[in-house]
N, C-alpha and C. Protein backbone atom coordinates (compact mmCIF):
# COMPACT_ATOMS: atom_id res chain seq x y z
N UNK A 1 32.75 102.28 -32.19
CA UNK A 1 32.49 100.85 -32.12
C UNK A 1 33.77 100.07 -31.79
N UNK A 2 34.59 100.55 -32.36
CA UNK A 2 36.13 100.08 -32.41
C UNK A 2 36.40 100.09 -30.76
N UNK A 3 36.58 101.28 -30.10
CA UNK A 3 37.06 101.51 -28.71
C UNK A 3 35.90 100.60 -27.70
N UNK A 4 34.56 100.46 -28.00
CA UNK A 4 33.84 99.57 -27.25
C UNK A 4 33.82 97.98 -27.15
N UNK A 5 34.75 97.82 -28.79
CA UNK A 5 34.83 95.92 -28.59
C UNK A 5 36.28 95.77 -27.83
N UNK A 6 37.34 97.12 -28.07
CA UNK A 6 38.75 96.99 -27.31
C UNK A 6 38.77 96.79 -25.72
N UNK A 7 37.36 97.46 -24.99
CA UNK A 7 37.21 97.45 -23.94
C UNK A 7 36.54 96.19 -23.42
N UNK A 8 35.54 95.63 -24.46
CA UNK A 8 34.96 94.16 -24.10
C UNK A 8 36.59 92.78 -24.01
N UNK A 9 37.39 93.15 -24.98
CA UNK A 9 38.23 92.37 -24.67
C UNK A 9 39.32 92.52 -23.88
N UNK A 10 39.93 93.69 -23.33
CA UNK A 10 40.18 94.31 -22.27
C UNK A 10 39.55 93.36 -20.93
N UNK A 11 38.72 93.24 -20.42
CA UNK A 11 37.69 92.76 -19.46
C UNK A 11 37.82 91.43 -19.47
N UNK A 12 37.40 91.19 -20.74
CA UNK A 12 37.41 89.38 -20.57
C UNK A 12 38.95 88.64 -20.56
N UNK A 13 39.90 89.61 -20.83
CA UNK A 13 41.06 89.46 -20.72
C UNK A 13 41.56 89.25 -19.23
N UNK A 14 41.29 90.33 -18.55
CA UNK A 14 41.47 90.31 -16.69
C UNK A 14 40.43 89.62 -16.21
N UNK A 15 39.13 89.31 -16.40
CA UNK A 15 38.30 88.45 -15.70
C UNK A 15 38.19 87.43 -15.97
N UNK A 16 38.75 86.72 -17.26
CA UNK A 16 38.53 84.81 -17.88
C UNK A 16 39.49 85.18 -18.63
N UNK A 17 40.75 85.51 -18.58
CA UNK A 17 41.98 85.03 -19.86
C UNK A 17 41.70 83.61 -20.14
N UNK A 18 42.05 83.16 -21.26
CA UNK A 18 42.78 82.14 -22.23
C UNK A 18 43.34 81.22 -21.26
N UNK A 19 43.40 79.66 -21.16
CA UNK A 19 44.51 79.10 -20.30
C UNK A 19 45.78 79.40 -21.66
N UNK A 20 47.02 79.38 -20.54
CA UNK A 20 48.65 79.58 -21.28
C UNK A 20 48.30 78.11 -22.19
N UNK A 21 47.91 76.64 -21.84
CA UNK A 21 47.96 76.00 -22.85
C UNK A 21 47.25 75.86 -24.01
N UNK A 22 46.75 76.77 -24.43
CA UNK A 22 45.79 77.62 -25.86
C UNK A 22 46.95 78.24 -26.42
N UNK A 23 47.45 79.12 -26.02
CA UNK A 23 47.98 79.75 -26.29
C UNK A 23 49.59 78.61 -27.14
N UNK A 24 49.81 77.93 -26.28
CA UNK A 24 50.81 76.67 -26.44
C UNK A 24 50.83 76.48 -27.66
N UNK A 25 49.20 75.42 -27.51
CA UNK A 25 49.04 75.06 -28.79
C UNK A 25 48.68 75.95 -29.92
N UNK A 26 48.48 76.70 -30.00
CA UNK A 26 48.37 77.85 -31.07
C UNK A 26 49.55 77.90 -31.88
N UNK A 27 50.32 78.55 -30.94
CA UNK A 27 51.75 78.39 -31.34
C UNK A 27 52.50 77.43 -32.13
N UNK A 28 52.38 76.31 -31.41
CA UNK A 28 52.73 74.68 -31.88
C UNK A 28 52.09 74.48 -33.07
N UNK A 29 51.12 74.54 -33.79
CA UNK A 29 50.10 74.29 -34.50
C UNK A 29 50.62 75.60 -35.92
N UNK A 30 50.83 76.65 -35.71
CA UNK A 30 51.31 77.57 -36.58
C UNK A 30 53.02 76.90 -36.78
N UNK A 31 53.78 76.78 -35.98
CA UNK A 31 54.97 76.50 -36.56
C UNK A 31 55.27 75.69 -36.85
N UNK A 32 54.69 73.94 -37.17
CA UNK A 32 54.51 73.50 -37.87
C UNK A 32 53.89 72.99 -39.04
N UNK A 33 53.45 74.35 -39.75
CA UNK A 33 52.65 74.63 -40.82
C UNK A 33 53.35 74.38 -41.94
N UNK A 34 53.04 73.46 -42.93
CA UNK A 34 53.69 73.15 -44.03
C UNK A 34 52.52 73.33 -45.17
N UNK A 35 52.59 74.32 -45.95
CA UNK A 35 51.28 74.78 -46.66
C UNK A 35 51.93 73.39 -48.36
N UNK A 36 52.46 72.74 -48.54
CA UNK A 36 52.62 72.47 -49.39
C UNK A 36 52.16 71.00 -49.51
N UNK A 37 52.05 70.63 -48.21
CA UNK A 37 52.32 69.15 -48.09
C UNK A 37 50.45 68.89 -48.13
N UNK A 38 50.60 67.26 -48.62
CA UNK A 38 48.93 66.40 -48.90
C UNK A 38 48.59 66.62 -47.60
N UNK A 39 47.26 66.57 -47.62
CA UNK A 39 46.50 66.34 -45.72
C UNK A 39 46.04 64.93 -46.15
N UNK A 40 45.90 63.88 -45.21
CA UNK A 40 45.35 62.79 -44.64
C UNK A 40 44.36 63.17 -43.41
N UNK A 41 43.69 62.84 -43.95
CA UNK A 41 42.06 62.91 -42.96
C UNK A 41 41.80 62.01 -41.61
N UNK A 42 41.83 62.26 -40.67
CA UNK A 42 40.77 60.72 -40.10
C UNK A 42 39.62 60.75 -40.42
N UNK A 43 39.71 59.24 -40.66
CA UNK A 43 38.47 58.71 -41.28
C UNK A 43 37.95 57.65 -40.34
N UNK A 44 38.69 57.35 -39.68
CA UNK A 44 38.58 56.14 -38.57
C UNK A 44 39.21 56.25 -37.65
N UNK A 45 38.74 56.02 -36.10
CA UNK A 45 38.88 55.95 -35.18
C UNK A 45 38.26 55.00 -33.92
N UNK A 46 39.15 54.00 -33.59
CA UNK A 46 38.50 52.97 -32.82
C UNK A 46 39.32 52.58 -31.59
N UNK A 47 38.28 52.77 -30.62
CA UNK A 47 39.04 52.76 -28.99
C UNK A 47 38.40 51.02 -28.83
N UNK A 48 38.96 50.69 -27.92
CA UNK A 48 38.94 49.05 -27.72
C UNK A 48 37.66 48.80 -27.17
N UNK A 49 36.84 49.77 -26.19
CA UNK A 49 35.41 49.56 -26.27
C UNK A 49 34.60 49.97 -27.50
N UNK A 50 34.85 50.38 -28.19
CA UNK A 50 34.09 50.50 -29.81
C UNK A 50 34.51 49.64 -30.55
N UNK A 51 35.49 49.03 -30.32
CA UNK A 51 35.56 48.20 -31.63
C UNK A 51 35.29 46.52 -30.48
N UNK A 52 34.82 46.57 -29.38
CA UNK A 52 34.86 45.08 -28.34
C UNK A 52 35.85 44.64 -29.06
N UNK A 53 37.07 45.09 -28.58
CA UNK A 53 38.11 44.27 -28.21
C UNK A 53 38.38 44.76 -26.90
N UNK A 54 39.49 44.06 -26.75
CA UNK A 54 40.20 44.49 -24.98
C UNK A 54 41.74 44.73 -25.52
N UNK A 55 42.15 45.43 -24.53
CA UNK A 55 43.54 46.01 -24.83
C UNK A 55 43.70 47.42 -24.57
N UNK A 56 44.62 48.12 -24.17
CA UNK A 56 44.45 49.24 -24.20
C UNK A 56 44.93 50.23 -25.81
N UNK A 57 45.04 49.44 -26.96
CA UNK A 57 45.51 50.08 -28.35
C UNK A 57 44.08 51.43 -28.81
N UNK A 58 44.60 51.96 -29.55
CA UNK A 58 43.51 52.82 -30.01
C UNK A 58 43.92 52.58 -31.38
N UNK A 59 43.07 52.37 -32.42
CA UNK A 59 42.96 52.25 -33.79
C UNK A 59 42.96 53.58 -34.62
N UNK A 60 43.63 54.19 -35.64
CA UNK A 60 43.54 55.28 -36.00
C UNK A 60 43.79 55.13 -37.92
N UNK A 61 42.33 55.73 -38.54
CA UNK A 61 42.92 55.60 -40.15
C UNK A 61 42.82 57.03 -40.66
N UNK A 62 44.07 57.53 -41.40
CA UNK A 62 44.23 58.72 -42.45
C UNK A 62 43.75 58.02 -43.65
N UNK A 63 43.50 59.35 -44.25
CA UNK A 63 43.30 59.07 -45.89
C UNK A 63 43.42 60.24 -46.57
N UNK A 64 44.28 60.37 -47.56
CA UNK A 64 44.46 61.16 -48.29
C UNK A 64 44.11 60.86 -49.81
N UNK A 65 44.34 61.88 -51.01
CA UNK A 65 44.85 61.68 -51.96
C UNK A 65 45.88 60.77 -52.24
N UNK A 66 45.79 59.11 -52.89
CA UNK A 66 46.97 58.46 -52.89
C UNK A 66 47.64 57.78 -52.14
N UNK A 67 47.31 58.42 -50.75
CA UNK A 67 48.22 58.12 -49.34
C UNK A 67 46.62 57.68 -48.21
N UNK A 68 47.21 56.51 -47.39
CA UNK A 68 46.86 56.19 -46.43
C UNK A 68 47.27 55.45 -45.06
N UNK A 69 47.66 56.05 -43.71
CA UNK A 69 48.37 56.06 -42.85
C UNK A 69 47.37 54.91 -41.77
N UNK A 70 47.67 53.78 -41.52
CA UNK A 70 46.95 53.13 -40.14
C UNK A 70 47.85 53.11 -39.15
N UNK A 71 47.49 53.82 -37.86
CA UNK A 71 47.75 54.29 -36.75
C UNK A 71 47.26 53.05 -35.38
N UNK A 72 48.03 52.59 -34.79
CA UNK A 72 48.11 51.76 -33.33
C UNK A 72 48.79 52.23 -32.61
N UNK A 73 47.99 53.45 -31.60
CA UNK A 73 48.27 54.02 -30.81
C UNK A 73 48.10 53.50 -29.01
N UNK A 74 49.16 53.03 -28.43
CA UNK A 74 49.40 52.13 -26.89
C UNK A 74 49.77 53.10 -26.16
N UNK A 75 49.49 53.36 -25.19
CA UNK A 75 49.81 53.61 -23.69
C UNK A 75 50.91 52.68 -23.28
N UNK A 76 51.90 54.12 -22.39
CA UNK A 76 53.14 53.82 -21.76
C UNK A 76 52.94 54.26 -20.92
N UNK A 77 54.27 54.37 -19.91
CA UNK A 77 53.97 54.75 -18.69
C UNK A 77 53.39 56.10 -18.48
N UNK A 78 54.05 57.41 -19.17
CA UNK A 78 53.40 58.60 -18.75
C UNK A 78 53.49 58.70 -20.67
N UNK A 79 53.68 58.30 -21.47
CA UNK A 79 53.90 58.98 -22.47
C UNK A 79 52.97 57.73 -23.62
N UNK A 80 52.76 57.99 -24.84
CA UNK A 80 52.19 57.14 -26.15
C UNK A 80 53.56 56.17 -27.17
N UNK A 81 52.61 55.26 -27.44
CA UNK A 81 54.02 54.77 -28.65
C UNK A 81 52.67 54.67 -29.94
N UNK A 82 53.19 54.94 -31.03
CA UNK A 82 52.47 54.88 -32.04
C UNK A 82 53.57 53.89 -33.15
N UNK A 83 52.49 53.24 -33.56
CA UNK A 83 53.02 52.29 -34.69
C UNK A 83 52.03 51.88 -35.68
N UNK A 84 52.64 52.31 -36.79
CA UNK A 84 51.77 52.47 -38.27
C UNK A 84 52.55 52.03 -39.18
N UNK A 85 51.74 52.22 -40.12
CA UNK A 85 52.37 51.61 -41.77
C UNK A 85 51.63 52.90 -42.43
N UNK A 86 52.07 53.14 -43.59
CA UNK A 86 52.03 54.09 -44.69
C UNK A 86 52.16 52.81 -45.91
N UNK A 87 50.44 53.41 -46.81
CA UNK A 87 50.11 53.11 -47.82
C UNK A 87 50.22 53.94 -49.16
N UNK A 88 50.61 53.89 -50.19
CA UNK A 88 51.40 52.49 -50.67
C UNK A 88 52.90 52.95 -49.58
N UNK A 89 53.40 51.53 -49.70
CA UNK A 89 54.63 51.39 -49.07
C UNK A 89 55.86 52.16 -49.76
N UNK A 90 56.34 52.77 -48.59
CA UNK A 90 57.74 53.45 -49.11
C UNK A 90 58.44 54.81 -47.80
N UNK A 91 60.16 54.19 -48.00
CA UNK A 91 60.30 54.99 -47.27
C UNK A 91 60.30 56.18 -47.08
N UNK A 92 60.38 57.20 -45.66
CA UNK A 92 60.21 58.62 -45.40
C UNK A 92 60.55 58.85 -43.99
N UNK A 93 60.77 60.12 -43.83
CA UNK A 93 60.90 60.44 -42.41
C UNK A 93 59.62 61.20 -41.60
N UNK A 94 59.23 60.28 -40.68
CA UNK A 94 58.24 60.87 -39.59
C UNK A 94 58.61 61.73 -38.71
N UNK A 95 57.79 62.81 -38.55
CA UNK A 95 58.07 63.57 -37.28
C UNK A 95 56.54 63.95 -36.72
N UNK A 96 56.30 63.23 -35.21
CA UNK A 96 54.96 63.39 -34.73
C UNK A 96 54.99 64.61 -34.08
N UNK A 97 54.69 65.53 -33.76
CA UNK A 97 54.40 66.54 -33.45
C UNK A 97 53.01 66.37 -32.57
N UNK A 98 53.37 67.07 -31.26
CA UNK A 98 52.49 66.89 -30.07
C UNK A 98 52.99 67.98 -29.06
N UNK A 99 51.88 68.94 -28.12
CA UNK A 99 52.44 69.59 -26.76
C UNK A 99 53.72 70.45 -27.70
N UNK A 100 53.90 71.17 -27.97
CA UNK A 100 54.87 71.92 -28.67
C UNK A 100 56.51 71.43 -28.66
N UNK A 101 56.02 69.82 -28.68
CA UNK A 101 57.71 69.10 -28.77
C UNK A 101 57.36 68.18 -29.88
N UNK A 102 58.24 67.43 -30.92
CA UNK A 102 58.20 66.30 -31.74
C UNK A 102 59.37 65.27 -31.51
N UNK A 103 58.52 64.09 -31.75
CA UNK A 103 59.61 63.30 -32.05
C UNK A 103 59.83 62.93 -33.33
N UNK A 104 61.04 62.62 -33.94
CA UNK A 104 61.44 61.81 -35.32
C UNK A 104 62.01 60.59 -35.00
N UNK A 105 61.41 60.07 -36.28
CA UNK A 105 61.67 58.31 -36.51
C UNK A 105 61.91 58.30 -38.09
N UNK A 106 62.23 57.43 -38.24
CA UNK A 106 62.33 56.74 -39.76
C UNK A 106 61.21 56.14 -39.70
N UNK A 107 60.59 56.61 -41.31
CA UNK A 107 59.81 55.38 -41.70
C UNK A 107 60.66 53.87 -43.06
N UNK A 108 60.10 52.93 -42.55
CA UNK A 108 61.34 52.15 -43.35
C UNK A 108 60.43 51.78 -44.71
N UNK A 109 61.19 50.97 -45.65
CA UNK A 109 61.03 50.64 -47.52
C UNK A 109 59.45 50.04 -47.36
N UNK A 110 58.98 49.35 -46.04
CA UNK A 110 58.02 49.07 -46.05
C UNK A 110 56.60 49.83 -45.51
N UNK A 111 57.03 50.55 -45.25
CA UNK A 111 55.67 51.76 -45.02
C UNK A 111 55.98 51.68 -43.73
N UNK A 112 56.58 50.82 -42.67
CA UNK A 112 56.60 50.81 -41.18
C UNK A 112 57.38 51.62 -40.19
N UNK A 113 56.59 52.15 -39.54
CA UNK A 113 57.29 53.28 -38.61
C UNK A 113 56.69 52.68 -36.83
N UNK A 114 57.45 53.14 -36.27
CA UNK A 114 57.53 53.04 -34.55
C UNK A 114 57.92 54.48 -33.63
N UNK A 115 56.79 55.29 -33.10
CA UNK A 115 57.33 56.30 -32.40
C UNK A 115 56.91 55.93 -31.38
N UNK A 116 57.94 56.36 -30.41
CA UNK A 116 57.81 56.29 -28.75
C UNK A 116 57.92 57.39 -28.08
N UNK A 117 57.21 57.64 -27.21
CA UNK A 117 57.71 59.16 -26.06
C UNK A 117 56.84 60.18 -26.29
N UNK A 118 55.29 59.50 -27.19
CA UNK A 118 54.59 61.04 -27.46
C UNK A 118 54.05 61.28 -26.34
N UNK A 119 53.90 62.53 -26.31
CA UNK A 119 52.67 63.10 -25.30
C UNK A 119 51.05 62.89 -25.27
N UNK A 120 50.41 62.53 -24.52
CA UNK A 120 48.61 62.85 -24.80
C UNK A 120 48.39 64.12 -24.96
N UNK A 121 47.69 64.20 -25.45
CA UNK A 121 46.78 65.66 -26.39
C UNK A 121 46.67 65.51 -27.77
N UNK A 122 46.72 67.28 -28.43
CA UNK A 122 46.94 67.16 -29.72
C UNK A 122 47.83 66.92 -30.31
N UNK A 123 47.92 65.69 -31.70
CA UNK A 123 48.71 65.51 -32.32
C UNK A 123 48.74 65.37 -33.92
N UNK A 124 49.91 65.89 -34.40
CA UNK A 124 49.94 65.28 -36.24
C UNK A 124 50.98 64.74 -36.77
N UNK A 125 50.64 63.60 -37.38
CA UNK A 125 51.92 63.10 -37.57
C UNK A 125 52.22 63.95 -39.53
N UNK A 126 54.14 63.91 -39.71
CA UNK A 126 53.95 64.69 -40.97
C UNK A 126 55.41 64.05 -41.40
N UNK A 127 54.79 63.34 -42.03
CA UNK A 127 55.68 62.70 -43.44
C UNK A 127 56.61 63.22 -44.70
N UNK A 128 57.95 63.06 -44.36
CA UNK A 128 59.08 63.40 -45.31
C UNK A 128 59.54 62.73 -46.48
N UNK A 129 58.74 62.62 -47.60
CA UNK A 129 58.93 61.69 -48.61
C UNK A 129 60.09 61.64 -48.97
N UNK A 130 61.58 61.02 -49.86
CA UNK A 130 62.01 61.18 -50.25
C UNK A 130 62.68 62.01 -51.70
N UNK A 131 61.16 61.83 -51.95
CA UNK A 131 61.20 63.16 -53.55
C UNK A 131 61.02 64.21 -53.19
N UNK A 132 61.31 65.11 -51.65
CA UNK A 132 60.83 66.04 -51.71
C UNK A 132 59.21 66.60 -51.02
N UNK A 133 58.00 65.77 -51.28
CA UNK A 133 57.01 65.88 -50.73
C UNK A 133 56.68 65.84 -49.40
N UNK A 134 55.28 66.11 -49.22
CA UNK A 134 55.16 65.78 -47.86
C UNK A 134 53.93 65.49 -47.48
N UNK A 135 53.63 64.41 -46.31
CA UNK A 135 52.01 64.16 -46.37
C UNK A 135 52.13 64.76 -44.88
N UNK A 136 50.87 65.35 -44.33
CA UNK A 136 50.43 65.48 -42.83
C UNK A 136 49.08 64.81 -42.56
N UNK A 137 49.03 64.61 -41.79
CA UNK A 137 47.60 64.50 -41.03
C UNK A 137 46.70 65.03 -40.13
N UNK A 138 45.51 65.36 -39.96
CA UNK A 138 44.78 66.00 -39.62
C UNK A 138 45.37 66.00 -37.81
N UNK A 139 45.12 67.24 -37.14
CA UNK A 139 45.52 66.80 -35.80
C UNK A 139 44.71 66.25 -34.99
N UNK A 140 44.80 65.32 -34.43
CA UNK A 140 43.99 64.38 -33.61
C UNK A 140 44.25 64.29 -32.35
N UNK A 141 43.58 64.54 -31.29
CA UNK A 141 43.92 64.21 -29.56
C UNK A 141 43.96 62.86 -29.21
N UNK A 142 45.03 62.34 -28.61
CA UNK A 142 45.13 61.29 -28.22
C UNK A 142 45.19 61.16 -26.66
């Protein structure tokens, strides 16, 4: 049974491989694995024709245990800027993670953070508390 499923994937291997960017994100997605840290959920998600407004922003809400992240995600020229606040307020260090690159920002005393230069696709943003902790968020395509 063993040598007949090695040969089914054998086949589908040379006739329909995987695209390399599966594989990418696989990768990306395992090495920034932090098994310790809170998850924040989306719970909300609102593009400017769902919510009738105009603009090109996308609306984005986490929720965790304790913690809750609102996300205003804009279009740049080839790349995203995201700008949020973290509930309750307090500072930490952000690092968005996207396309197997991140950027870091400070988040400041008031829950407010500003990242620029993300990529579209999948993304999570993951929070460096100062005590030590850590919050992430679910990964979301942007």
């Amino acid at each position: 049974m063993n040598d007949l499923l090695y040969e089914v994937q054998r086949v589908f291997a040379l006739l329909d491989p995987p695209p390399e960017r599966s594989f990418v994100a696989a990768r990306a997605a395992l090495a920034f694995r932090d098994p310790d840290a809170a998850l924040a959920e989306l719970v909300t998600s609102l593009t400017p024709s769902a919510a009738g407004l105009r603009g090109a922003a996308r609306m984005l809400t986490f929720e965790g245990v304790d913690v809750a992240v609102e996300v205003e995600v804009s279009a740049g020229a080839r790349r995203l800027c995201l700008t949020g606040r973290v509930s309750p307020a307090r500072a930490a260090h952000l690092t968005v993670r996207h396309a197997g690159d991140a950027v870091s920002v400070p988040v400041d005393a008031t829950g407010f953070f500003l990242a620029d230069g993300v990529a579209p696709g999948p993304v999570m943003l993951h929070f460096a508390l100062p005590d030590g902790a850590s919050v992430v968020t679910s990964w979301t395509t942007l």
